[in-house]
Protein backbone atom coordinates (compact mmCIF):
# COMPACT_ATOMS: atom_id res chain seq x y z
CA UNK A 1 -45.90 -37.28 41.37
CA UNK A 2 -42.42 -36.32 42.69
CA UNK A 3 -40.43 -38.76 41.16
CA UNK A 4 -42.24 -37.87 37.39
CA UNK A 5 -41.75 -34.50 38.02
CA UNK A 6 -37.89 -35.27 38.99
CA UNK A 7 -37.91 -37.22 35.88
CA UNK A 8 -39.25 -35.01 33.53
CA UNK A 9 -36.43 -32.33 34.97
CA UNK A 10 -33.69 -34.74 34.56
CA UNK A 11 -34.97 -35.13 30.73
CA UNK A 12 -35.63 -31.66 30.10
CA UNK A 13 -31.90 -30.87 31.49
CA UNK A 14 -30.04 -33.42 29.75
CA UNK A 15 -31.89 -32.71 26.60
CA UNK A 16 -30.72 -28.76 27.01
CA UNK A 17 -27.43 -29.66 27.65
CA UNK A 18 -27.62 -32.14 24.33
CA UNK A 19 -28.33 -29.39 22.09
CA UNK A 20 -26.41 -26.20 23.57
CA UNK A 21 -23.37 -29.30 22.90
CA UNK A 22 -24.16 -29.67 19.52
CA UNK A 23 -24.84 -26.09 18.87
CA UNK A 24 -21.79 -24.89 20.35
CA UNK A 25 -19.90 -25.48 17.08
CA UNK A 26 -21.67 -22.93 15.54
CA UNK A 27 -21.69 -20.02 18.01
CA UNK A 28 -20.42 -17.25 16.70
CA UNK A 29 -16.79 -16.47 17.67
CA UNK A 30 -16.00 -13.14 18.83
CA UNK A 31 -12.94 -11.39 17.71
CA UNK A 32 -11.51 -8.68 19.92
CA UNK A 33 -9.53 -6.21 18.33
CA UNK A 34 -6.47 -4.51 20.53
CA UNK A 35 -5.26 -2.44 17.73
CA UNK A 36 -7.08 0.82 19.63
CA UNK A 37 -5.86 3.72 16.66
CA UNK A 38 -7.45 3.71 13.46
CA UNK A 39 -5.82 3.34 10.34
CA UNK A 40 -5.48 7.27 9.65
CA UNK A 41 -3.81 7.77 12.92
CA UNK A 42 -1.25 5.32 12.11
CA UNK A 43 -0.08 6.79 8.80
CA UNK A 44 0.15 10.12 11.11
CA UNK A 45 2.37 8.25 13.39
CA UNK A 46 4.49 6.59 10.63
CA UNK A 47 4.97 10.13 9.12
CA UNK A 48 6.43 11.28 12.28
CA UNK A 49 8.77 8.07 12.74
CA UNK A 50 9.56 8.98 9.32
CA UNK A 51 10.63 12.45 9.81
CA UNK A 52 12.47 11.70 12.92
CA UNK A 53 14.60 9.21 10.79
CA UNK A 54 12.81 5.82 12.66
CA UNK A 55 12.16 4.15 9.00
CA UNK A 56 11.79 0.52 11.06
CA UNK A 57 8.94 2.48 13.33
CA UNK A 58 7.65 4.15 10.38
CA UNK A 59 7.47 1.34 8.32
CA UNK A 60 5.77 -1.01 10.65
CA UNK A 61 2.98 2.02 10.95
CA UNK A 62 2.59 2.53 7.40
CA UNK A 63 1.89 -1.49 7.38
CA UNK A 64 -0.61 -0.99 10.17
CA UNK A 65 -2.13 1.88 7.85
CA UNK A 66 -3.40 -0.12 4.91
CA UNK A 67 -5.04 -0.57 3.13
CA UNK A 68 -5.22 3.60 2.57
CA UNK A 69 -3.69 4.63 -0.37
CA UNK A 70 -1.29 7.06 1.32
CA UNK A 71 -0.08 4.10 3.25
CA UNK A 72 0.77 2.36 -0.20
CA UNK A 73 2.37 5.01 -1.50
CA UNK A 74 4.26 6.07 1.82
CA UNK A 75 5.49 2.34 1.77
CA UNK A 76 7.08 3.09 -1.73
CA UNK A 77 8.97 6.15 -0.85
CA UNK A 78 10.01 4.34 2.43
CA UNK A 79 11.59 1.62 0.42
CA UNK A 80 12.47 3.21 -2.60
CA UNK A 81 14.92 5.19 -0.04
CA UNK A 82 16.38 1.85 0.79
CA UNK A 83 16.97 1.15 -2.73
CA UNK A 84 20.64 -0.06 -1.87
CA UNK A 85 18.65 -3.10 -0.53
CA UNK A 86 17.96 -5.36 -3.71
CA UNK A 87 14.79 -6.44 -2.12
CA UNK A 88 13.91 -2.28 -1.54
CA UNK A 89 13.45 -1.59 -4.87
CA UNK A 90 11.38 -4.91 -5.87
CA UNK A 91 8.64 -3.96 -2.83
CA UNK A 92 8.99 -0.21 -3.64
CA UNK A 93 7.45 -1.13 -6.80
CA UNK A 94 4.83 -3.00 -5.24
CA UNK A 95 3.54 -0.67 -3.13
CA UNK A 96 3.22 1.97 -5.77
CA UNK A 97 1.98 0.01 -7.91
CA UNK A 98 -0.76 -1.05 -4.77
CA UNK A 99 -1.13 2.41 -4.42
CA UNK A 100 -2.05 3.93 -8.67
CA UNK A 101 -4.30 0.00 -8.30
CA UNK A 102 -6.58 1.80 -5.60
CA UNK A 103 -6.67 4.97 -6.21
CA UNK A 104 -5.55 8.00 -8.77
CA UNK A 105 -2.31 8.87 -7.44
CA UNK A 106 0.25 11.24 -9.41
CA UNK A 107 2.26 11.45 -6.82
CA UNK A 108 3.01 7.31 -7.05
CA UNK A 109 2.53 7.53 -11.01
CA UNK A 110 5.75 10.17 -10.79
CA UNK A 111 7.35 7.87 -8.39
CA UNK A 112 7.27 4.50 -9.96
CA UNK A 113 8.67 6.74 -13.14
CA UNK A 114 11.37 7.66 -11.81
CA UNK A 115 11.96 4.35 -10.03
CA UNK A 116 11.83 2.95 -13.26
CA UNK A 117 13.87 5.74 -14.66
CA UNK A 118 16.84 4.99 -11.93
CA UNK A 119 17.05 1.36 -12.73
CA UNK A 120 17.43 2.45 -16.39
CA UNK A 121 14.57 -0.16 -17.04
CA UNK A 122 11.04 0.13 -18.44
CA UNK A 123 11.33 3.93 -20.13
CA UNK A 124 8.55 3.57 -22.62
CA UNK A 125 6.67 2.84 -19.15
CA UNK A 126 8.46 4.89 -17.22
CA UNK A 127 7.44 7.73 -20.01
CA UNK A 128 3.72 6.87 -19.78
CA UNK A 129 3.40 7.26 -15.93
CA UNK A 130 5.34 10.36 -15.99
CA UNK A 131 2.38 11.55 -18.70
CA UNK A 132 -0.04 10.12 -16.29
CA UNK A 133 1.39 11.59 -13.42
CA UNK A 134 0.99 14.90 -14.95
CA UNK A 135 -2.41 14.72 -16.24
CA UNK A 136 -3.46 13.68 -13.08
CA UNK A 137 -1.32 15.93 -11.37
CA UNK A 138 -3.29 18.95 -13.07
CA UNK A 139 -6.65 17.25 -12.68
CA UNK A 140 -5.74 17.23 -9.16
CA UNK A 141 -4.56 21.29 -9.10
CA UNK A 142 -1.58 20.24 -6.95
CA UNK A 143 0.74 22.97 -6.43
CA UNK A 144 2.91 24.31 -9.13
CA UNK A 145 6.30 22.69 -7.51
CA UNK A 146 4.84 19.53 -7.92
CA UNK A 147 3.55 19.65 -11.14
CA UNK A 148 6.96 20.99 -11.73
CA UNK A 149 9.13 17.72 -10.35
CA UNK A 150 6.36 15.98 -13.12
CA UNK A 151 7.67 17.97 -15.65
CA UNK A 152 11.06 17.01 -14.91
CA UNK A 153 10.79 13.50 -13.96
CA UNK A 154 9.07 13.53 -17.69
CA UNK A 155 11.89 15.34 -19.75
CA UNK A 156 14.62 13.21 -17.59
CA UNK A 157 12.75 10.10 -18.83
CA UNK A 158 12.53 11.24 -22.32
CA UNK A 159 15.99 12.31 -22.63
CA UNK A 160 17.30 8.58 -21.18
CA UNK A 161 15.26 7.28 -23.98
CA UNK A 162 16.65 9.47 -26.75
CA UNK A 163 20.13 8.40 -25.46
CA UNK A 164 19.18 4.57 -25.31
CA UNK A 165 17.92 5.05 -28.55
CA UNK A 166 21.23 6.64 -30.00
CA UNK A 167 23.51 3.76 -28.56
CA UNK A 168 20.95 1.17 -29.94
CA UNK A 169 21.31 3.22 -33.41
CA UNK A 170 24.48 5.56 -33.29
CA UNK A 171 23.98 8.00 -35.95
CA UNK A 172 26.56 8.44 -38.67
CA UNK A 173 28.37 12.12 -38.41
């Protein structure tokens, strides 16, 4: 009786160990996170790297930050202000463009604008973002100084295009 009940052990053990083998492969895996702030606190943190002039801290916490839309659009101003770096102005028009992709944003409409408008490229698109930038912009009720750097990114844009315009077809006098 001992040695079947030994037996049947032995069997019932090895067979256990037999399937939690196999089924080891498909156990969940657990992921731990370390990253302990959430994503709001980091775009706090990269605004204050920001204003204490730490754009490499500032950056790497707006990166931490997405996918927010402030983060996108704090990304574009951070690089746009590097735009002496050729490969600034390239992901500065990335990241506002990430940013107006997830959410209404007049602020990064205005932006990429005037992005646009300082590389002298894209003014017909320049001139509709600066439109959308202000519609938005007084959808939104923001304050009248920023609905007033719209304005002006707008007639800037408008008056590059009147001059490209001229040059292209220089009006006899």
């Amino acid at each position: 009786m001992k040695k079947i009940a030994i037996k049947r052990l032995f069997l019932v053990t090895w067979g256990l160990s037999l399937i939690i083998s196999a089924g080891c492969s498909h156990l969940p895996k657990m992921t731990v996170i370390d990253d302990p702030l959430a994503k709001e606190e980091h775009l706090k943190l990269g605004q204050a790297y920001e204003q204490e002039g730490n754009l490499d801290l500032a950056e790497k916490e707006y990166l931490l930050a997405q996918p927010r839309p402030e983060a996108y659009l704090a990304l574009g101003n951070l690089y746009f202000s590097r735009s002496k770096e050729p490969q600034s102005i390239r992901k500065a028009e990335e990241y506002y463009r990430k940013a107006l992709n997830s959410a209404p944003s007049p602020e990064a409409a205005n932006n990429l604008a005037w992005l646009y408008l300082s590389e002298g490229k894209l003014l017909g698109a320049a001139e509709r973002l600066a439109q959308r930038a202000l519609t938005e912009g007084y959808k939104a009720r923001l304050s009248p100084e920023n609905i007033k750097n719209f304005e002006d990114t707008l007639t800037q844009i408008q008056k590059a295009r009147a001059a490209a315009r001229e040059k292209k077809n220089p009006s006899k006098k």
